[in-house]
PDB file of N, CA and C in Angstrom:
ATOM      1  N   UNK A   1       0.847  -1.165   0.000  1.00  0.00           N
ATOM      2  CA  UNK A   1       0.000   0.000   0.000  1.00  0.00           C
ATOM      3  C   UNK A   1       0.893   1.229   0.000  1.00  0.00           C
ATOM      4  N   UNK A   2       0.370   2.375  -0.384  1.00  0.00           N
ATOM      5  CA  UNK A   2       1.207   3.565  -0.404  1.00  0.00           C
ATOM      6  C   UNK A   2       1.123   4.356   0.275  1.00  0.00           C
ATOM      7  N   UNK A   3      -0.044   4.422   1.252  1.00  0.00           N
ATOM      8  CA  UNK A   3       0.167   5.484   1.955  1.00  0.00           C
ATOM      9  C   UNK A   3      -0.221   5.113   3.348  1.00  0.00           C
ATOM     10  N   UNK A   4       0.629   5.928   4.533  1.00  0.00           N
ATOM     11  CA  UNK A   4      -0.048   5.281   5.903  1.00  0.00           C
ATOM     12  C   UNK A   4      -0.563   5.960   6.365  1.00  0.00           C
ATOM     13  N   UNK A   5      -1.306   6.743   5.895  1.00  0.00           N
ATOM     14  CA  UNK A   5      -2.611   7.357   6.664  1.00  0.00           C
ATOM     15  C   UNK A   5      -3.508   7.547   5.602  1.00  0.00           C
ATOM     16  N   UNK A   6      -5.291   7.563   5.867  1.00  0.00           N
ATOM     17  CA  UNK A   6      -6.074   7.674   5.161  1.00  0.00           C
ATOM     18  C   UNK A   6      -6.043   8.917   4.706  1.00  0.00           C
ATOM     19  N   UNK A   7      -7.380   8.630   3.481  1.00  0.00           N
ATOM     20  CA  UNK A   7      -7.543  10.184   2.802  1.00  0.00           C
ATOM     21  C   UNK A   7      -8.445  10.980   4.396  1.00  0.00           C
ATOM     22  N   UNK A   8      -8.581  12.240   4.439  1.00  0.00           N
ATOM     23  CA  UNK A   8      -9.251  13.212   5.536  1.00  0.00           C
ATOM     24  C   UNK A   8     -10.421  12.885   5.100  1.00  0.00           C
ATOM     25  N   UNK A   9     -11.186  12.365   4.274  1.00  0.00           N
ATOM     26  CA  UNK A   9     -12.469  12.225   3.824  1.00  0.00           C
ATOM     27  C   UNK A   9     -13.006  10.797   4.321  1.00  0.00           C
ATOM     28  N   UNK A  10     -12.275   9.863   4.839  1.00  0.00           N
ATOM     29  CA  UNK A  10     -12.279   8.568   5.443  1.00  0.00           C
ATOM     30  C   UNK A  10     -12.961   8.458   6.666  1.00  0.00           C
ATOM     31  N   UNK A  11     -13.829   8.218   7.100  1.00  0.00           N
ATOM     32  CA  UNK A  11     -14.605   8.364   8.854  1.00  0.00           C
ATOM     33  C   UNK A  11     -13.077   7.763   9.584  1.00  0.00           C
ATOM     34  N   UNK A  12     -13.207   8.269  11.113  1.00  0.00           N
ATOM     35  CA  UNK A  12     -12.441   7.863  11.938  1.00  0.00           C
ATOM     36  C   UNK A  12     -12.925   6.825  12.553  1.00  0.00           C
ATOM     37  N   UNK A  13     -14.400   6.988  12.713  1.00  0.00           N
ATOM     38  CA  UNK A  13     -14.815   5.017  13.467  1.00  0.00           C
ATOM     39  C   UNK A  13     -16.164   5.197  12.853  1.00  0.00           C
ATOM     40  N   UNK A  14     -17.097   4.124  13.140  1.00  0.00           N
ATOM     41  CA  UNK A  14     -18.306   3.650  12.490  1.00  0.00           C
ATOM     42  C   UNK A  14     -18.088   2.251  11.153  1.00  0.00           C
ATOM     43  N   UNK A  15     -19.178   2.510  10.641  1.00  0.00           N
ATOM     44  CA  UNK A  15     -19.312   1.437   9.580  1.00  0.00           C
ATOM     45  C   UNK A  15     -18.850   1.802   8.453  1.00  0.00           C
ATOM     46  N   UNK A  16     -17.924   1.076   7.226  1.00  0.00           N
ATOM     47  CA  UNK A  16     -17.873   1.080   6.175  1.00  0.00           C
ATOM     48  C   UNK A  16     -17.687   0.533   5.430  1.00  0.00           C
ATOM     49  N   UNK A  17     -18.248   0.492   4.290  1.00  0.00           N
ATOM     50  CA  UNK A  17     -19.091  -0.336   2.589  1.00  0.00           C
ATOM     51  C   UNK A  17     -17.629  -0.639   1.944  1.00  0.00           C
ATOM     52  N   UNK A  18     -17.510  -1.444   1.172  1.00  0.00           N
ATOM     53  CA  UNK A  18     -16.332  -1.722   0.642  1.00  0.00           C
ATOM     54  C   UNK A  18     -16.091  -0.497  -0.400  1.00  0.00           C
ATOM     55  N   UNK A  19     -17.061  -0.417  -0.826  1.00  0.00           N
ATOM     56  CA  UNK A  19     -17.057   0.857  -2.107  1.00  0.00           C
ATOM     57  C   UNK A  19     -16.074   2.054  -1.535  1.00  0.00           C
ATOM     58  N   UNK A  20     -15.998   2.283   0.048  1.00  0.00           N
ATOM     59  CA  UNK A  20     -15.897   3.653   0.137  1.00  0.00           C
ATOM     60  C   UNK A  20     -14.278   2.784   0.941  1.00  0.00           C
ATOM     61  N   UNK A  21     -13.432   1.618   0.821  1.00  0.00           N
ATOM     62  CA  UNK A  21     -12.181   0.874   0.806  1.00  0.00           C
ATOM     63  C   UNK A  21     -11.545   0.920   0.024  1.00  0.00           C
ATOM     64  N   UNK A  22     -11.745   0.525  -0.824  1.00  0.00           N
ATOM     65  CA  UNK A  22     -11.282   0.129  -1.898  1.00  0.00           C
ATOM     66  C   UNK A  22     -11.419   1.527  -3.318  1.00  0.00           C
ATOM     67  N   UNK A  23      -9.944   1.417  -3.796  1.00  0.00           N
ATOM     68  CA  UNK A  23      -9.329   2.616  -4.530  1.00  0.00           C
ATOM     69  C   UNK A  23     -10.708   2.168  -5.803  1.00  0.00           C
ATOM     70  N   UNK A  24     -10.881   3.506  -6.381  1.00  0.00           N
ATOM     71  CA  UNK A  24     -10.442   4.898  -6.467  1.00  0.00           C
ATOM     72  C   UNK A  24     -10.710   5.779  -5.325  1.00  0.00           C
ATOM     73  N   UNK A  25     -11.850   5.699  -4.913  1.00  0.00           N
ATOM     74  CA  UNK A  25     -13.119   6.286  -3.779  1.00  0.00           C
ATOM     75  C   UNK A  25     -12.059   6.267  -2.542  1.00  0.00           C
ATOM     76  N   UNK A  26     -11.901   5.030  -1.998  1.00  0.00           N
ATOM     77  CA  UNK A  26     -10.757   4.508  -0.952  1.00  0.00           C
ATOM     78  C   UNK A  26      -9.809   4.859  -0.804  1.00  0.00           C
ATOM     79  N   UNK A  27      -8.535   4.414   0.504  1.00  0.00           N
ATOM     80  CA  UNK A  27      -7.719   4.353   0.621  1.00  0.00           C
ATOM     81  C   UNK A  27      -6.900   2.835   0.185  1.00  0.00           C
ATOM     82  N   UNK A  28      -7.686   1.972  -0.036  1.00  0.00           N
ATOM     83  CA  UNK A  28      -6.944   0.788  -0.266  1.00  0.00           C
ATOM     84  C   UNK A  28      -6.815   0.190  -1.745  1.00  0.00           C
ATOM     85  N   UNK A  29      -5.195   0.208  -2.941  1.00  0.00           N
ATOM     86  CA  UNK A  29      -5.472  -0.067  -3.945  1.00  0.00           C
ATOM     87  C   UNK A  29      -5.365  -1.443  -4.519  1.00  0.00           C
ATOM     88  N   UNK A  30      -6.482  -2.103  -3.979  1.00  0.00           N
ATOM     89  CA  UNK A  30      -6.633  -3.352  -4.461  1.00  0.00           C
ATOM     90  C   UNK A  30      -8.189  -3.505  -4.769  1.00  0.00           C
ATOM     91  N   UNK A  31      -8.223  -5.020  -5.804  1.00  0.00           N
ATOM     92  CA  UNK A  31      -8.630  -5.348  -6.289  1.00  0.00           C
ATOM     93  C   UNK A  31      -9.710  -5.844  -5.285  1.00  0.00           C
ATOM     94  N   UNK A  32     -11.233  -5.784  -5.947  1.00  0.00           N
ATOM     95  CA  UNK A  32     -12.412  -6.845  -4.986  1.00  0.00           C
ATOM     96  C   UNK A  32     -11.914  -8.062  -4.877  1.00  0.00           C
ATOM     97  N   UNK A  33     -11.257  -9.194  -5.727  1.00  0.00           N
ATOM     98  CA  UNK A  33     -10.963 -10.692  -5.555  1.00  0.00           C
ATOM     99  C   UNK A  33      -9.890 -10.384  -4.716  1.00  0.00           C
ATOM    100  N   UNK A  34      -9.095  -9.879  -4.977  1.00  0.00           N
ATOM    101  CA  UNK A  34      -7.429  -9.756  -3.699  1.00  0.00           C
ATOM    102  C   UNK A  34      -7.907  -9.316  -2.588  1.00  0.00           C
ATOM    103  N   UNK A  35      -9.123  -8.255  -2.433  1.00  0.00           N
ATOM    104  CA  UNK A  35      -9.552  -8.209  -0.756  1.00  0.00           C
ATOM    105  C   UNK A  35      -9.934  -8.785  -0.764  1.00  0.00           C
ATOM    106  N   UNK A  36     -11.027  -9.789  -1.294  1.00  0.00           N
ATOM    107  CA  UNK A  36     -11.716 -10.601  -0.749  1.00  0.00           C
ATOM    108  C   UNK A  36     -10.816 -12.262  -0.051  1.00  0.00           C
ATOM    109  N   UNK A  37      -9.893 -12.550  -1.150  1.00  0.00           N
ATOM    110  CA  UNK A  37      -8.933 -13.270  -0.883  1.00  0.00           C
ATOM    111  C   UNK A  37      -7.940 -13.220   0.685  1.00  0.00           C
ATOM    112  N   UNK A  38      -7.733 -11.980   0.612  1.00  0.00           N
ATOM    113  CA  UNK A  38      -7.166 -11.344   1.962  1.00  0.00           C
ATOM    114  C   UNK A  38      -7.975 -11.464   3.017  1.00  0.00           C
ATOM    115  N   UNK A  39      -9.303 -10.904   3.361  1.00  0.00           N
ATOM    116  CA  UNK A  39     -10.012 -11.447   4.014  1.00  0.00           C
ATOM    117  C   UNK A  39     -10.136 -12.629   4.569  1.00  0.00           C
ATOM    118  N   UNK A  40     -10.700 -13.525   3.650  1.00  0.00           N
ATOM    119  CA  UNK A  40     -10.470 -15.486   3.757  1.00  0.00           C
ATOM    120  C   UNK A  40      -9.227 -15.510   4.363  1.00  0.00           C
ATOM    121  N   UNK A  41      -7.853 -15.286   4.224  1.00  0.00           N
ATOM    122  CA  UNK A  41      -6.888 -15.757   4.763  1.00  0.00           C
ATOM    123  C   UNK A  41      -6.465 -15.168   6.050  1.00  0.00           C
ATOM    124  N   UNK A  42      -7.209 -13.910   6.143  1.00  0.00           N
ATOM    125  CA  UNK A  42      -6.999 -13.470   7.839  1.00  0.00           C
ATOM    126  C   UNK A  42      -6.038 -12.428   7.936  1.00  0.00           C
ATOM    127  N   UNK A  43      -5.639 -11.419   6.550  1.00  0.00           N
ATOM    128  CA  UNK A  43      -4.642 -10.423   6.354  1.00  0.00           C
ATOM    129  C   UNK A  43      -5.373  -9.186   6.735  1.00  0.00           C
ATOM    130  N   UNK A  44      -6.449  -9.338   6.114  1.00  0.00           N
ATOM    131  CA  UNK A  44      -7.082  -7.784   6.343  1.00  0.00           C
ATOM    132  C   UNK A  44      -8.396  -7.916   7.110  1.00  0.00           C
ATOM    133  N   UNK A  45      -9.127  -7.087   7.867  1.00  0.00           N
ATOM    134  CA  UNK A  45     -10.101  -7.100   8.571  1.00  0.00           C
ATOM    135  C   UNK A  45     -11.560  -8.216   8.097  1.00  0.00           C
ATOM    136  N   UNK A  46     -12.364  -8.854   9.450  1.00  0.00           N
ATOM    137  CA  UNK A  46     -13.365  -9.687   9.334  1.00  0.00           C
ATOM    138  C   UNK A  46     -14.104  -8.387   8.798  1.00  0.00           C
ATOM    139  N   UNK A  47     -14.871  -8.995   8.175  1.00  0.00           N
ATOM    140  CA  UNK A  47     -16.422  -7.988   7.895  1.00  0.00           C
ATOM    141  C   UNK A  47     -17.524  -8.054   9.181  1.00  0.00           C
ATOM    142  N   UNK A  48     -18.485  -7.099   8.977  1.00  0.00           N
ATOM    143  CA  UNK A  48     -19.249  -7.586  10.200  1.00  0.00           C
ATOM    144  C   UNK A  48     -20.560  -7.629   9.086  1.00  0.00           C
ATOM    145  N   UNK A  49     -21.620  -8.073   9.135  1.00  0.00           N
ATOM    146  CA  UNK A  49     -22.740  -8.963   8.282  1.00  0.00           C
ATOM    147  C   UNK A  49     -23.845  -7.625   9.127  1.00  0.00           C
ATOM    148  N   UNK A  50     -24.570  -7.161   8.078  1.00  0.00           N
ATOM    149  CA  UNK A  50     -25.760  -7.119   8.590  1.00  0.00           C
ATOM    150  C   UNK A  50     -26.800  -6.864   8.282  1.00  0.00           C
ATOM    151  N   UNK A  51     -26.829  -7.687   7.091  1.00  0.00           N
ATOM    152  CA  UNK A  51     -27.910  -8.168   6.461  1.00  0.00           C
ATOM    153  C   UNK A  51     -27.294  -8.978   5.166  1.00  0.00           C
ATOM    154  N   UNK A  52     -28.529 -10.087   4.788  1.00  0.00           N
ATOM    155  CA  UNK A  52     -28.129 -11.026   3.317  1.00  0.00           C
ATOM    156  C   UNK A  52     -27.035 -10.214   2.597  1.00  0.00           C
ATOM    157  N   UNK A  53     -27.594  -9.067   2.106  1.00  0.00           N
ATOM    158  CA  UNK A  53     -26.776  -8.567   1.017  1.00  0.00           C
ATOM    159  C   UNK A  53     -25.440  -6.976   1.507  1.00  0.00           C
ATOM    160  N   UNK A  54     -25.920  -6.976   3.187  1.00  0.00           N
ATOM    161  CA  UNK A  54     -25.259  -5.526   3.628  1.00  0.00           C
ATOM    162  C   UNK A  54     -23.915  -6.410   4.140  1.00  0.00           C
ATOM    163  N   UNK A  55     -22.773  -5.538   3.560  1.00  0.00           N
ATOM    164  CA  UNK A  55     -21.386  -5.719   4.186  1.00  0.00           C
ATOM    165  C   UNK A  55     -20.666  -5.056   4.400  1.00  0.00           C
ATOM    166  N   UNK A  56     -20.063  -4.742   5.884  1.00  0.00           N
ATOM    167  CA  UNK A  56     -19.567  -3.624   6.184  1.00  0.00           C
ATOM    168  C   UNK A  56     -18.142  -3.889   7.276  1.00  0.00           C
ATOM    169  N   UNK A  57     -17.752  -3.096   6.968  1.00  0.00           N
ATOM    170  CA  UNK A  57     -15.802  -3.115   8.294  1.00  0.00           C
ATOM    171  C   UNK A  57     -16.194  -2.283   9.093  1.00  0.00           C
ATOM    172  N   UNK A  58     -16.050  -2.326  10.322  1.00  0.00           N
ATOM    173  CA  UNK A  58     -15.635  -1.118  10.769  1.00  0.00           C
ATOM    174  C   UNK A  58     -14.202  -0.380  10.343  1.00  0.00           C
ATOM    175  N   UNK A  59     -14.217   0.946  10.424  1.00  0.00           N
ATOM    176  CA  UNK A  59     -13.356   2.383  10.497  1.00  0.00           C
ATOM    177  C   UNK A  59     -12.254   1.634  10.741  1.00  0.00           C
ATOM    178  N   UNK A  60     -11.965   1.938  12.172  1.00  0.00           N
ATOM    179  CA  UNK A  60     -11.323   1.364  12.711  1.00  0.00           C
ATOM    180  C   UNK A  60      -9.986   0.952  12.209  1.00  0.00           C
ATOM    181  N   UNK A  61     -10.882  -0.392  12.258  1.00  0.00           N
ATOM    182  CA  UNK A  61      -9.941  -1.824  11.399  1.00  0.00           C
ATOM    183  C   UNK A  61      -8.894  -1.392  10.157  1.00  0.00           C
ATOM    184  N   UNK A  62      -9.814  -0.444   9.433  1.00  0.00           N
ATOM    185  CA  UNK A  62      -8.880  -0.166   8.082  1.00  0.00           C
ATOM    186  C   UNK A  62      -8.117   0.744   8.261  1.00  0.00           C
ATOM    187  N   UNK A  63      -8.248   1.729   9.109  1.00  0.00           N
ATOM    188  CA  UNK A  63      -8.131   2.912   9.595  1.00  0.00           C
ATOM    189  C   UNK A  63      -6.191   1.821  10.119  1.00  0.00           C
ATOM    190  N   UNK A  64      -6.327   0.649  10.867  1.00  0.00           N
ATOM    191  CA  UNK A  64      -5.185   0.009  11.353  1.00  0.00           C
ATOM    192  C   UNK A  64      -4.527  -0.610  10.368  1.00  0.00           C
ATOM    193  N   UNK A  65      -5.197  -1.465   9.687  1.00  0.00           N
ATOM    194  CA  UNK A  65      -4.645  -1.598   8.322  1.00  0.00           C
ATOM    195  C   UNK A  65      -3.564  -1.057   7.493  1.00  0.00           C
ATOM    196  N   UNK A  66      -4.420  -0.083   7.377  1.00  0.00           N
ATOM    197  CA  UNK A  66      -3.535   1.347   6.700  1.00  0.00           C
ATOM    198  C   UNK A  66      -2.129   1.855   7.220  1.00  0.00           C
ATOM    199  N   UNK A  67      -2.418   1.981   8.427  1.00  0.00           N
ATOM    200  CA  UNK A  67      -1.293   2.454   9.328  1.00  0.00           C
ATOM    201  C   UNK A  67       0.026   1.361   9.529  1.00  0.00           C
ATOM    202  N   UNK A  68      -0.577  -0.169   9.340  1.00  0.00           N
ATOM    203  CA  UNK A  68       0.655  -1.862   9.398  1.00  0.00           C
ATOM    204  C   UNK A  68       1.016  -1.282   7.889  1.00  0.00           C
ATOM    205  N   UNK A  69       0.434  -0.958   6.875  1.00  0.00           N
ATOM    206  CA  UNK A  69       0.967  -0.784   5.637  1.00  0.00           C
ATOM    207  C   UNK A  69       1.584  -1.802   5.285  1.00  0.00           C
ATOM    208  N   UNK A  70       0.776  -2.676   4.992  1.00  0.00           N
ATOM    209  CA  UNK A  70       0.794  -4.115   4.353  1.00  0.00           C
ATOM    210  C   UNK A  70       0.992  -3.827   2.938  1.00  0.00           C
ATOM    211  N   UNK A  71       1.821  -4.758   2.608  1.00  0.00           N
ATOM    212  CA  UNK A  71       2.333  -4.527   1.069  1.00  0.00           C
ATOM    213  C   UNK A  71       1.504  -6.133   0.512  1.00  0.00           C
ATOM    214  N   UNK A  72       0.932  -5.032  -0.699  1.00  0.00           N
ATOM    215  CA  UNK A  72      -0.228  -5.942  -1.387  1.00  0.00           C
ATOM    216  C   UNK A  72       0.552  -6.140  -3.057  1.00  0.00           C
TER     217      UNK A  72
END
């Protein structure tokens, strides 16, 4: 990843949609299959479920993510 701190437009805690993770919108420039992949293997944050089709991270999490600056 390239940068270790989020964009200022990033919430500091609460819920967030992958849409608003994942680059362009995001701070994170990867791909939906490589996060999702990452996920499954336990690199990048659990999701929390809350509903059939709603999927969301907390802040937080990516917010820490960002900051380990994991090279993807």
């Amino acid at each position: 990843m390239q940068s270790s701190t989020p964009p200022p437009s990033f919430p500091e805690s609460g819920l967030v949609r992958l849409a608003a993770i994942l680059a362009p919108k995001g701070p994170v420039p990867v791909s939906r299959s490589t996060w999702w992949a990452k996920v499954k293997s336990g690199e990048f944050p659990q999701p929390v479920k809350l509903g059939p089709r709603i999927t969301c991270w907390q802040a937080e999490d990516i917010r820490q993510l960002i900051r380990r600056n994991i090279k993807t």
